[in-house]
Protein backbone atom coordinates (compact mmCIF):
# COMPACT_ATOMS: atom_id res chain seq x y z
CA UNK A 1 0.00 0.00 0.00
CA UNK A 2 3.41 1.99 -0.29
CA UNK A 3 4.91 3.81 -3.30
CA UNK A 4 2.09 5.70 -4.59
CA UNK A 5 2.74 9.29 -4.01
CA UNK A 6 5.90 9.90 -5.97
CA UNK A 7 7.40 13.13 -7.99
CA UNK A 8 6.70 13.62 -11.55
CA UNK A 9 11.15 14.04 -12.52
CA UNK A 10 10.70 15.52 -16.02
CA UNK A 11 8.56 18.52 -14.51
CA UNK A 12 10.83 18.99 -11.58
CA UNK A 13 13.84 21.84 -12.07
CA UNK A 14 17.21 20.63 -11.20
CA UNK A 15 17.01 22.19 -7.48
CA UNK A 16 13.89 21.08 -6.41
CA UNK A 17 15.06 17.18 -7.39
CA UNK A 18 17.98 17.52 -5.88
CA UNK A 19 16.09 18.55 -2.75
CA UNK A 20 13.62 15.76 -2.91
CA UNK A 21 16.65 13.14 -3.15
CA UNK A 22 17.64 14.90 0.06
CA UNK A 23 14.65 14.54 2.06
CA UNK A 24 14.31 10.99 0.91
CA UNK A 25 17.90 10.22 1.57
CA UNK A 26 17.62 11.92 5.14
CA UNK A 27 14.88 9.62 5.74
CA UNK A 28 16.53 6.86 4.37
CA UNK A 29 19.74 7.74 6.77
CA UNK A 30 17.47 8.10 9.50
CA UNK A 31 15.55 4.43 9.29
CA UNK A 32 18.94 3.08 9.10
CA UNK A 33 19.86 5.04 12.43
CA UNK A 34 16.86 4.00 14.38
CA UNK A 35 15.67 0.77 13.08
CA UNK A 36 19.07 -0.71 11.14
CA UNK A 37 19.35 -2.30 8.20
CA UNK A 38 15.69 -3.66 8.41
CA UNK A 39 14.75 0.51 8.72
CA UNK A 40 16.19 1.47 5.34
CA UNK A 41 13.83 -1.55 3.69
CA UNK A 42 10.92 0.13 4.81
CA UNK A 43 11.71 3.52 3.24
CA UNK A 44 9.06 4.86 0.67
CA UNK A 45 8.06 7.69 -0.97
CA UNK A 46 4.84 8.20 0.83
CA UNK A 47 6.29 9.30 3.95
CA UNK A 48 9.06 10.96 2.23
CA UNK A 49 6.27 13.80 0.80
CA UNK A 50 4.72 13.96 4.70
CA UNK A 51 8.77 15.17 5.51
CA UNK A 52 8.58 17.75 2.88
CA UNK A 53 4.97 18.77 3.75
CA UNK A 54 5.40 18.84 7.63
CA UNK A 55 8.97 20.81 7.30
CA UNK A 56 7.05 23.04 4.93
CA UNK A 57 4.49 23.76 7.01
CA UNK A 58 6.15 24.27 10.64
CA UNK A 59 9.77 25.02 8.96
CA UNK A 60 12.15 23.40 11.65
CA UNK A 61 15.57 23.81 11.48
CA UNK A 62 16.95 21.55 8.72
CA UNK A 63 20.53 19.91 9.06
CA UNK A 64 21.80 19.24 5.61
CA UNK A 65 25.36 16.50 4.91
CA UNK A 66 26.80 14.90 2.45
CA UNK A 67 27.15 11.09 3.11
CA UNK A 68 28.09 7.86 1.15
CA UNK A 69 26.37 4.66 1.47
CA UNK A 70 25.70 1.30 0.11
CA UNK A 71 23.17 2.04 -2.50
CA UNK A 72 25.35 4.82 -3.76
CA UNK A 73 28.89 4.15 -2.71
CA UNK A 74 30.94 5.86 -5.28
CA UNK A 75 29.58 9.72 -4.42
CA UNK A 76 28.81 11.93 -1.37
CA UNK A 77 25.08 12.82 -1.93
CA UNK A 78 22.75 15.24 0.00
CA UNK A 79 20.73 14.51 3.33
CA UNK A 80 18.29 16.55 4.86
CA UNK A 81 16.49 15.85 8.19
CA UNK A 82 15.13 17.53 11.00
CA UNK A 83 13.06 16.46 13.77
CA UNK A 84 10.05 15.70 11.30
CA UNK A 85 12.55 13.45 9.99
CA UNK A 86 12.28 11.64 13.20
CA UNK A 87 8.04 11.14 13.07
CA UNK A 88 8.14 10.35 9.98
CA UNK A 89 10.91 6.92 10.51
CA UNK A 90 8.24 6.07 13.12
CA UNK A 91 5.32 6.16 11.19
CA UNK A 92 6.73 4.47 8.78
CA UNK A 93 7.49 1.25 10.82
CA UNK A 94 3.24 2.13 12.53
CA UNK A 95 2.35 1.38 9.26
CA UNK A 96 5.37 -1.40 8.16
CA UNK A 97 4.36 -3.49 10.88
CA UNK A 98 0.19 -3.17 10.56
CA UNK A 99 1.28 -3.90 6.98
CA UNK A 100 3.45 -7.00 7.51
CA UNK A 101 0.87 -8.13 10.18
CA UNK A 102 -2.38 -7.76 7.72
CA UNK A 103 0.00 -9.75 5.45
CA UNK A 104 0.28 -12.47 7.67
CA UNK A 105 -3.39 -12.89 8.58
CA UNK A 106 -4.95 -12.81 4.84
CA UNK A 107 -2.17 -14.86 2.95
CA UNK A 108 0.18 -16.74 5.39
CA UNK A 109 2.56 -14.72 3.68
CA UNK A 110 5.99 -15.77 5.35
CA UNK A 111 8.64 -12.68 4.49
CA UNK A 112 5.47 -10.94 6.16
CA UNK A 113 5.26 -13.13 9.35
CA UNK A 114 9.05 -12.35 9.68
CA UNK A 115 9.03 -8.79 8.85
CA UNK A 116 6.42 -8.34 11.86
CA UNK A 117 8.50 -10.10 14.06
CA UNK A 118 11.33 -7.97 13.56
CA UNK A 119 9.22 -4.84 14.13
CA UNK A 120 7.19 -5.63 16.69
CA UNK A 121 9.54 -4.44 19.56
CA UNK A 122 9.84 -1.24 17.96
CA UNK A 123 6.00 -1.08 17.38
CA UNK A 124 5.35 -1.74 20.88
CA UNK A 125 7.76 1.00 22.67
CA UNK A 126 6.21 3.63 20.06
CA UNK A 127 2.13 2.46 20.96
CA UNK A 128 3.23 4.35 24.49
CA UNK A 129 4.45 7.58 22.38
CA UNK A 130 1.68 8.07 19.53
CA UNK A 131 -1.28 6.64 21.33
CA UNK A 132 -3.59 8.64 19.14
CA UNK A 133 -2.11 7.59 15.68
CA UNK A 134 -1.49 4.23 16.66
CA UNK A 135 -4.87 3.05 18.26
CA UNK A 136 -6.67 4.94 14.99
CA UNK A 137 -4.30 2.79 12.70
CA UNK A 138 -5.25 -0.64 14.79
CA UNK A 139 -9.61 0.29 15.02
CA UNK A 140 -9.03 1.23 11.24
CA UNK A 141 -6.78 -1.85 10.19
CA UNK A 142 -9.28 -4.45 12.01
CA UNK A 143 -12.65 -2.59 10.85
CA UNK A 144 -10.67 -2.75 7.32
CA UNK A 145 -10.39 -6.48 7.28
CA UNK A 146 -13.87 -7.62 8.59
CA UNK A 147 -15.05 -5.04 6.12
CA UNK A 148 -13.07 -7.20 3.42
CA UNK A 149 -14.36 -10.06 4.79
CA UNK A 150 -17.71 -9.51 4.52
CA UNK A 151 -17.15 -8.59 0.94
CA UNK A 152 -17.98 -4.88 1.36
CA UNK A 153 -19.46 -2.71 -1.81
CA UNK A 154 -19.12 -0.03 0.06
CA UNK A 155 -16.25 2.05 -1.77
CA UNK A 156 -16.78 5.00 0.38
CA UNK A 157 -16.10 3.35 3.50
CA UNK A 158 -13.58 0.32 2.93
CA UNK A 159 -11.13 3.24 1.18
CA UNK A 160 -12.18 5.72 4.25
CA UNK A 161 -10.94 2.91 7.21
CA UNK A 162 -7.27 3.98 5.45
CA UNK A 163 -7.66 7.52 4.93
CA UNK A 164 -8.67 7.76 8.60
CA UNK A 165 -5.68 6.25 9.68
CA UNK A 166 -3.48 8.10 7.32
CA UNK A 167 -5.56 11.46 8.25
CA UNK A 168 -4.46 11.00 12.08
CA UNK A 169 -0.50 10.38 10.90
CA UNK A 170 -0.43 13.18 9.27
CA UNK A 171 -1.46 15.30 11.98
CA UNK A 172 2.05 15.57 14.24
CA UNK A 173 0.79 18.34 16.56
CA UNK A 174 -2.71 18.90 17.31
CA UNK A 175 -2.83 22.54 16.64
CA UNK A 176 -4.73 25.35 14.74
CA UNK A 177 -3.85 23.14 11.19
CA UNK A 178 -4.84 19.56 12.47
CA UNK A 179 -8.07 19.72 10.51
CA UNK A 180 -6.71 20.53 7.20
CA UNK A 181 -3.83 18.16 7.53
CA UNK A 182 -5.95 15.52 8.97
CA UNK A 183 -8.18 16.16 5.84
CA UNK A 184 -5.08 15.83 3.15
CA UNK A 185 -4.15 13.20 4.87
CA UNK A 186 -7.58 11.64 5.17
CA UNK A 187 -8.25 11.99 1.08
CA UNK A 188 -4.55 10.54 0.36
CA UNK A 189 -5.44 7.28 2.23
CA UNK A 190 -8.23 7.00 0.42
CA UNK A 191 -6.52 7.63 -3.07
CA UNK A 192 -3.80 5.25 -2.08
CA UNK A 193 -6.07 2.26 -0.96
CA UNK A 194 -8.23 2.38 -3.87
CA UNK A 195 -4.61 3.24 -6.79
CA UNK A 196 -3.40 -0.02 -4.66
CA UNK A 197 -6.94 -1.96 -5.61
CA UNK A 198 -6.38 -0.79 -8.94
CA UNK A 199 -3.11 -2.12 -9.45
CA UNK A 200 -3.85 -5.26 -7.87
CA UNK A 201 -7.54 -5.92 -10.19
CA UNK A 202 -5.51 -9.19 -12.09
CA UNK A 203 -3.57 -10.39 -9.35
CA UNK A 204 -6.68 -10.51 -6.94
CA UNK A 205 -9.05 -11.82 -9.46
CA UNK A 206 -6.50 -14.93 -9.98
CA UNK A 207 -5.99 -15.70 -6.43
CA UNK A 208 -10.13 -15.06 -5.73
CA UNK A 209 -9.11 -12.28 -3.48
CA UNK A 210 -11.55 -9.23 -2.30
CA UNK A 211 -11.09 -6.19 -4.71
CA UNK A 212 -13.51 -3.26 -4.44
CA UNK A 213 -12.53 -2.19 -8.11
CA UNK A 214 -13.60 -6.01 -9.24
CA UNK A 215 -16.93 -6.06 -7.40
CA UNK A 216 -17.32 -2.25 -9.50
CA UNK A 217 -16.45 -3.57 -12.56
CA UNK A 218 -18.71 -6.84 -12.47
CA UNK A 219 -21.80 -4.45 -11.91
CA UNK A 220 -20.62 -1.53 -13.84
CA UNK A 221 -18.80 -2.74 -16.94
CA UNK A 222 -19.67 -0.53 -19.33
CA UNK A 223 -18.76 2.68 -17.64
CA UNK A 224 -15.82 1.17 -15.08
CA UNK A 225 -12.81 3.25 -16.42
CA UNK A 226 -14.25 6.71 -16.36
CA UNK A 227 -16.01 6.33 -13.12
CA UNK A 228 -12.82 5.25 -11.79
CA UNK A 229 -11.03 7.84 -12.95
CA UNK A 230 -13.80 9.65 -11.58
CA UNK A 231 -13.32 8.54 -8.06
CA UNK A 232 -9.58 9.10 -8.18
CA UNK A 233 -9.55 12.40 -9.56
CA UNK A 234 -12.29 13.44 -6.50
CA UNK A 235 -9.93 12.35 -3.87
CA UNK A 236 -6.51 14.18 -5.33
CA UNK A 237 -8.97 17.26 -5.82
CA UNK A 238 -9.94 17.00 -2.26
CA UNK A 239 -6.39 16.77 -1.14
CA UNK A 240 -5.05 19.18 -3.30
CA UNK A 241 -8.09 21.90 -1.88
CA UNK A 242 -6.69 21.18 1.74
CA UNK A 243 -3.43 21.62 0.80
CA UNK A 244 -3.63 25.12 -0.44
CA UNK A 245 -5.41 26.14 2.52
CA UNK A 246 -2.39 25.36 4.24
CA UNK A 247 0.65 28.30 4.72
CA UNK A 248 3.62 26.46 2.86
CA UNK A 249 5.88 28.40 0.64
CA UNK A 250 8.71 26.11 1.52
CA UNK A 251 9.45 23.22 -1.22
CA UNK A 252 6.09 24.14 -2.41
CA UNK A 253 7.22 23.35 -6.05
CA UNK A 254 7.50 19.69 -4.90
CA UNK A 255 4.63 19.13 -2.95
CA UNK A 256 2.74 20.54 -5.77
CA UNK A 257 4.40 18.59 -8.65
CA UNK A 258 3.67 15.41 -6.04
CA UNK A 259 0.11 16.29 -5.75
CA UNK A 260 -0.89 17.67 -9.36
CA UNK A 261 1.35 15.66 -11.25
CA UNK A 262 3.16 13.03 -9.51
CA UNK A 263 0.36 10.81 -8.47
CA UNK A 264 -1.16 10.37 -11.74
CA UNK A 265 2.23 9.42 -13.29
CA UNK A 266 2.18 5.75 -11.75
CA UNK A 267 -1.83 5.64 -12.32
CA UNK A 268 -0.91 6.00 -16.23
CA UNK A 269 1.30 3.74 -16.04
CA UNK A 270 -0.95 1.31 -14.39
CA UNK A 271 -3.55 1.50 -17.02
CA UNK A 272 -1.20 1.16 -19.85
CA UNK A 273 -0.11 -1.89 -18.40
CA UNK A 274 -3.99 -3.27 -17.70
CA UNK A 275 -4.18 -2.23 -21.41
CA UNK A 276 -1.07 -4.01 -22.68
CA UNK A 277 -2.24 -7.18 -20.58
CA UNK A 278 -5.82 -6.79 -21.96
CA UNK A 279 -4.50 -6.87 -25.53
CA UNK A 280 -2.66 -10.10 -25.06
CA UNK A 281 -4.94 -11.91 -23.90
């Protein structure tokens, strides 16, 4: 459910992609730091735009170096972090280990079962520290799976259990900007559950798994694609109207190519691969 909110690099200038490389190297850097080697596995570009939308918004002081490591050995590249930096490792191993876990349960799936294990420590220890975002992410995860259970047609609500959970991670302080950041974050779950439905239509159809998009499409045939489309384009519009109610000038040019441009990058990418498949068949 990862990977889904990425840049669009032929619209980025120079500047800002160096800067995003930084941010998601920082992060990067900073899994490795707090989790180890098992950390830096997790890293994704999902929580790399919550860095770059959280330090735009409350504008911490950012510590920038040049490091090597194994993934790019040869060069010094660019790391920035700040104490955002820090929230962000630890939601990312919140949601690893639901992840891994919700693996385990549906499909006995074993590099899940082991991935849990290894996280569960640090989950545990961090339940005490983000109570809020935590217990959220556990109702929505469990409401989430009897919902798939049951076989839900209820697109509104399945995709809504993960924007609710995403909503409260991207709130870090409850302040005078929780409610639009909780609503971003809210509509971003959503778009991410159902892109990750999307993506998965063949895959789940083959292994008889629960797909809201395949329940859609057996009723709604005809008209599937655009009112898909449909749906998708509602949520980024939603996020996107939260987001500019939101004071950020800083790396604004990035959270905007993310959120205007970015997104739908993979999603055409999906479809011309559905099409490609389609054709071959």
């Amino acid at each position: 459910m990862f990977g889904y909110v990425c840049i669009n690099q032929p619209e980025l200038k120079i500047k800002d992609y160096e800067a995003y490389r930084g941010y998601y190297c920082g992060l990067c850097r900073n899994l490795q730091k707090r989790y180890g080697r098992i950390g830096q596995m997790l890293l994704n570009y999902d929580m790399t735009f919550l860095v770059i939308l959280l330090d735009g918004l409350y504008e911490p002081k950012e510590q920038e170096e040049l490091h090597r490591c194994i993934p790019h050995p040869v060069h010094s590249h660019r790391q920035i972090q700040s104490e955002i930096t820090d929230y962000a490792a630890d939601m990312n191993v919140l949601l690893s280990y639901q992840k891994a876990v919700d693996d385990w349960k549906d499909e006995r799936s074993g590099p899940g079962r082991i991935l849990a294990a290894a996280l569960r420590g640090g989950y545990e220890k961090m339940k005490g520290t983000y109570k809020r975002q935590a217990e959220t992410l556990e109702e929505s995860i469990r409401l989430l799976s009897e919902a798939e259970k049951a076989e839900s047609e209820d697109l509104d609500y399945v995709a809504g259990l993960s924007g609710k959970f995403l909503g409260e991670i991207f709130v870090w302080r409850e302040d005078i900007w929780q409610e639009d950041l909780r609503t971003l974050g809210f509509f971003l779950g959503k778009f991410i559950y159902l892109m990750d439905a999307f993506e998965d239509m063949e895959k789940d159809r083959k292994k008889g798994n629960y797909n809201i998009f395949l329940i859609r499409q057996r009723k709604m045939p005809e008209t599937f694609d655009k009112d898909t489309e449909g749906i998708l384009v509602d949520m980024m519009t939603q996020c996107a109207r939260a987001f500019e109610r939101l004071p950020i000038l800083h790396r604004s040019e990035i959270l905007r190519n993310i959120l205007y441009s970015g997104v739908w990058s993979r999603y055409r990418a999906i479809q011309e691969k559905r099409k490609k498949n389609e054709k071959s068949l």
